[in-house]
N, C-alpha and C. Protein backbone atom coordinates (compact mmCIF):
# COMPACT_ATOMS: atom_id res chain seq x y z
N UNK A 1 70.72 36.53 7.71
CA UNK A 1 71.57 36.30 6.57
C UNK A 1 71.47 37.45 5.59
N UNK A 2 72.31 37.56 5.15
CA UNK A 2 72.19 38.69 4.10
C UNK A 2 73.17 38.66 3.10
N UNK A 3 73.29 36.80 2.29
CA UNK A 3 73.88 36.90 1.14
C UNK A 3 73.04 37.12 0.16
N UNK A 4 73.28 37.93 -1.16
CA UNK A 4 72.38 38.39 -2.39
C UNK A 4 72.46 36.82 -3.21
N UNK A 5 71.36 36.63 -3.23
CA UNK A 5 71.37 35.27 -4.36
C UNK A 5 70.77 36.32 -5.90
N UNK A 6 71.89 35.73 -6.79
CA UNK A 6 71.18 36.62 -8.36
C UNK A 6 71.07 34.77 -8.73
N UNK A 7 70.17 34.85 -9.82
CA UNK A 7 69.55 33.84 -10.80
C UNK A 7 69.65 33.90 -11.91
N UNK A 8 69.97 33.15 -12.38
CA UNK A 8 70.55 33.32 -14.37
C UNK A 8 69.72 33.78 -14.94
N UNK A 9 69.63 35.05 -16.11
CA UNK A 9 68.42 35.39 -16.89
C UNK A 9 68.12 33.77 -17.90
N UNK A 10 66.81 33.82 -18.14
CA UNK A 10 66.51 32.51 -19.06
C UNK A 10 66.86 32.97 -19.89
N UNK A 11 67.48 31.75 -21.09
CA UNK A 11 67.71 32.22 -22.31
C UNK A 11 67.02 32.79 -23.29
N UNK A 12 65.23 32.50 -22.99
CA UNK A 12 64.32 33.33 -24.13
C UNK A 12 64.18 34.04 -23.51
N UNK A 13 64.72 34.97 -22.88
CA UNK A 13 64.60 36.41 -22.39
C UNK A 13 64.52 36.67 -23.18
N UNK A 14 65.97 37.12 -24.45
CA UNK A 14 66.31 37.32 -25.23
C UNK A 14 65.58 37.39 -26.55
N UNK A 15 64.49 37.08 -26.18
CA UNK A 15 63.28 37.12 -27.52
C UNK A 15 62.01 37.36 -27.14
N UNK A 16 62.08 38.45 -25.37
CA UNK A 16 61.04 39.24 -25.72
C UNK A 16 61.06 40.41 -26.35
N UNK A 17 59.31 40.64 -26.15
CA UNK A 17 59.26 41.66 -27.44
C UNK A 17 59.47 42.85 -26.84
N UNK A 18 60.10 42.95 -25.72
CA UNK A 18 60.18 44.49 -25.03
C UNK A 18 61.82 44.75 -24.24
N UNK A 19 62.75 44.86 -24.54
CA UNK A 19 63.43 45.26 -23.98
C UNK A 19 63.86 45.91 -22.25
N UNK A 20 64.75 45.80 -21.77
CA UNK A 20 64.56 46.03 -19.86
C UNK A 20 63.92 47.40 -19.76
N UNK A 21 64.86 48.23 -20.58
CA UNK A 21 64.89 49.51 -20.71
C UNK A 21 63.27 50.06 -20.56
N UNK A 22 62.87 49.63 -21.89
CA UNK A 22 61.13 49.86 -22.21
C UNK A 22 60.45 49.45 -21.06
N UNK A 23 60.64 48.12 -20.55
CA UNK A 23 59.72 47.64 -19.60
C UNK A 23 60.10 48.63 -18.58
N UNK A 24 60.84 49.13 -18.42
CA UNK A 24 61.05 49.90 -16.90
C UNK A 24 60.33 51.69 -17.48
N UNK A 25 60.53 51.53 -18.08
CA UNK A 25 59.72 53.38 -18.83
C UNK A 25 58.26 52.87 -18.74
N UNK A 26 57.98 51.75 -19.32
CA UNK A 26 56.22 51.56 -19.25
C UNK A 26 55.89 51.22 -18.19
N UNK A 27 56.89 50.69 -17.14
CA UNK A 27 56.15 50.69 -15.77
C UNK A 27 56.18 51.95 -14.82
N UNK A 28 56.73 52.66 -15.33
CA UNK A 28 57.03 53.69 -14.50
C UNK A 28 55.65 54.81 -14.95
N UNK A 29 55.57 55.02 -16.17
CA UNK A 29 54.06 55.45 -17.00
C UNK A 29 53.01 54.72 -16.19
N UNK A 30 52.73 53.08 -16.12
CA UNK A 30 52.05 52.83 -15.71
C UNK A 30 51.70 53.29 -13.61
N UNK A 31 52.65 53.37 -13.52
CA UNK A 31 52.47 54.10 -11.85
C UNK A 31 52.27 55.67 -11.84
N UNK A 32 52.81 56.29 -12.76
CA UNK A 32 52.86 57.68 -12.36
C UNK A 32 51.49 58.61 -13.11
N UNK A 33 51.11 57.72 -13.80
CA UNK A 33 49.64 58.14 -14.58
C UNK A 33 49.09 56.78 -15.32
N UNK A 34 48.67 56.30 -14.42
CA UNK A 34 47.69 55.02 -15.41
C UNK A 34 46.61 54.80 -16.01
N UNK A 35 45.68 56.24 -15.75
CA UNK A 35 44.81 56.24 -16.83
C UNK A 35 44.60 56.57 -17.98
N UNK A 36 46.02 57.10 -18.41
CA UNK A 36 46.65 57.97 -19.91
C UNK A 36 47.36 56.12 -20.03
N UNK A 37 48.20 55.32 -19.54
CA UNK A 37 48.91 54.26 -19.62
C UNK A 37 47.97 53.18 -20.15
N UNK A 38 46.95 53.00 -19.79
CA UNK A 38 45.98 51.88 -19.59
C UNK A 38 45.05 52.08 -21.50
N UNK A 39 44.71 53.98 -21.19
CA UNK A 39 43.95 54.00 -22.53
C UNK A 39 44.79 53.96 -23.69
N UNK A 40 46.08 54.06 -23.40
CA UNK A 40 47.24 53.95 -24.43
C UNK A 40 47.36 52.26 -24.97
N UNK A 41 47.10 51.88 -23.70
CA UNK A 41 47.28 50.36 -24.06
C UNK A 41 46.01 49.65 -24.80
N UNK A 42 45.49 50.35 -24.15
CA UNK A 42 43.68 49.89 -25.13
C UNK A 42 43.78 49.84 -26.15
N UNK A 43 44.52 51.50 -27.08
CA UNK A 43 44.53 51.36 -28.22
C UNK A 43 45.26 50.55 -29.19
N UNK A 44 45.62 49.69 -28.43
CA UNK A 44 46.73 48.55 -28.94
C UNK A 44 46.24 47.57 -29.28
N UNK A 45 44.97 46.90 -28.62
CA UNK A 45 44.48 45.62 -28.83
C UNK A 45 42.79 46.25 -30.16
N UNK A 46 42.72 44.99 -30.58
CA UNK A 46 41.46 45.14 -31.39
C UNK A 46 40.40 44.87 -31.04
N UNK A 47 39.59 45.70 -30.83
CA UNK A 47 37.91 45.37 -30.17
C UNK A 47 36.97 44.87 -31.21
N UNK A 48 36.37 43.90 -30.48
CA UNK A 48 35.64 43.21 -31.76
C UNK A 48 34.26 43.62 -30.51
N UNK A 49 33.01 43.96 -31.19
CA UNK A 49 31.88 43.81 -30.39
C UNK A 49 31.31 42.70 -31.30
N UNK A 50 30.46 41.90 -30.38
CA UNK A 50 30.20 40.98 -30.82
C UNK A 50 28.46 40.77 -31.46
């Protein structure tokens, strides 16, 4: 068989916080150099030592 089934986007798509566009640039960062991607992302979250 080889009919294409597409699936409705959900409606809170629409209220993530990243756009298709972005998500496809940060995944593409994340494959083509992920250890510049990963420490980029580090600096995003807050480290608490405990």
């Amino acid at each position: 068989m080889t009919d294409t089934v597409v699936y409705p986007i959900p409606d809170h798509f629409s209220e993530a916080h990243v756009t298709p566009e972005r998500y496809h640039t940060l995944y593409r960062q994340s494959l083509d150099d992920p250890d510049t991607f990963w420490s980029e992302q580090a600096q995003l979250l807050d480290w608490h030592s405990p």
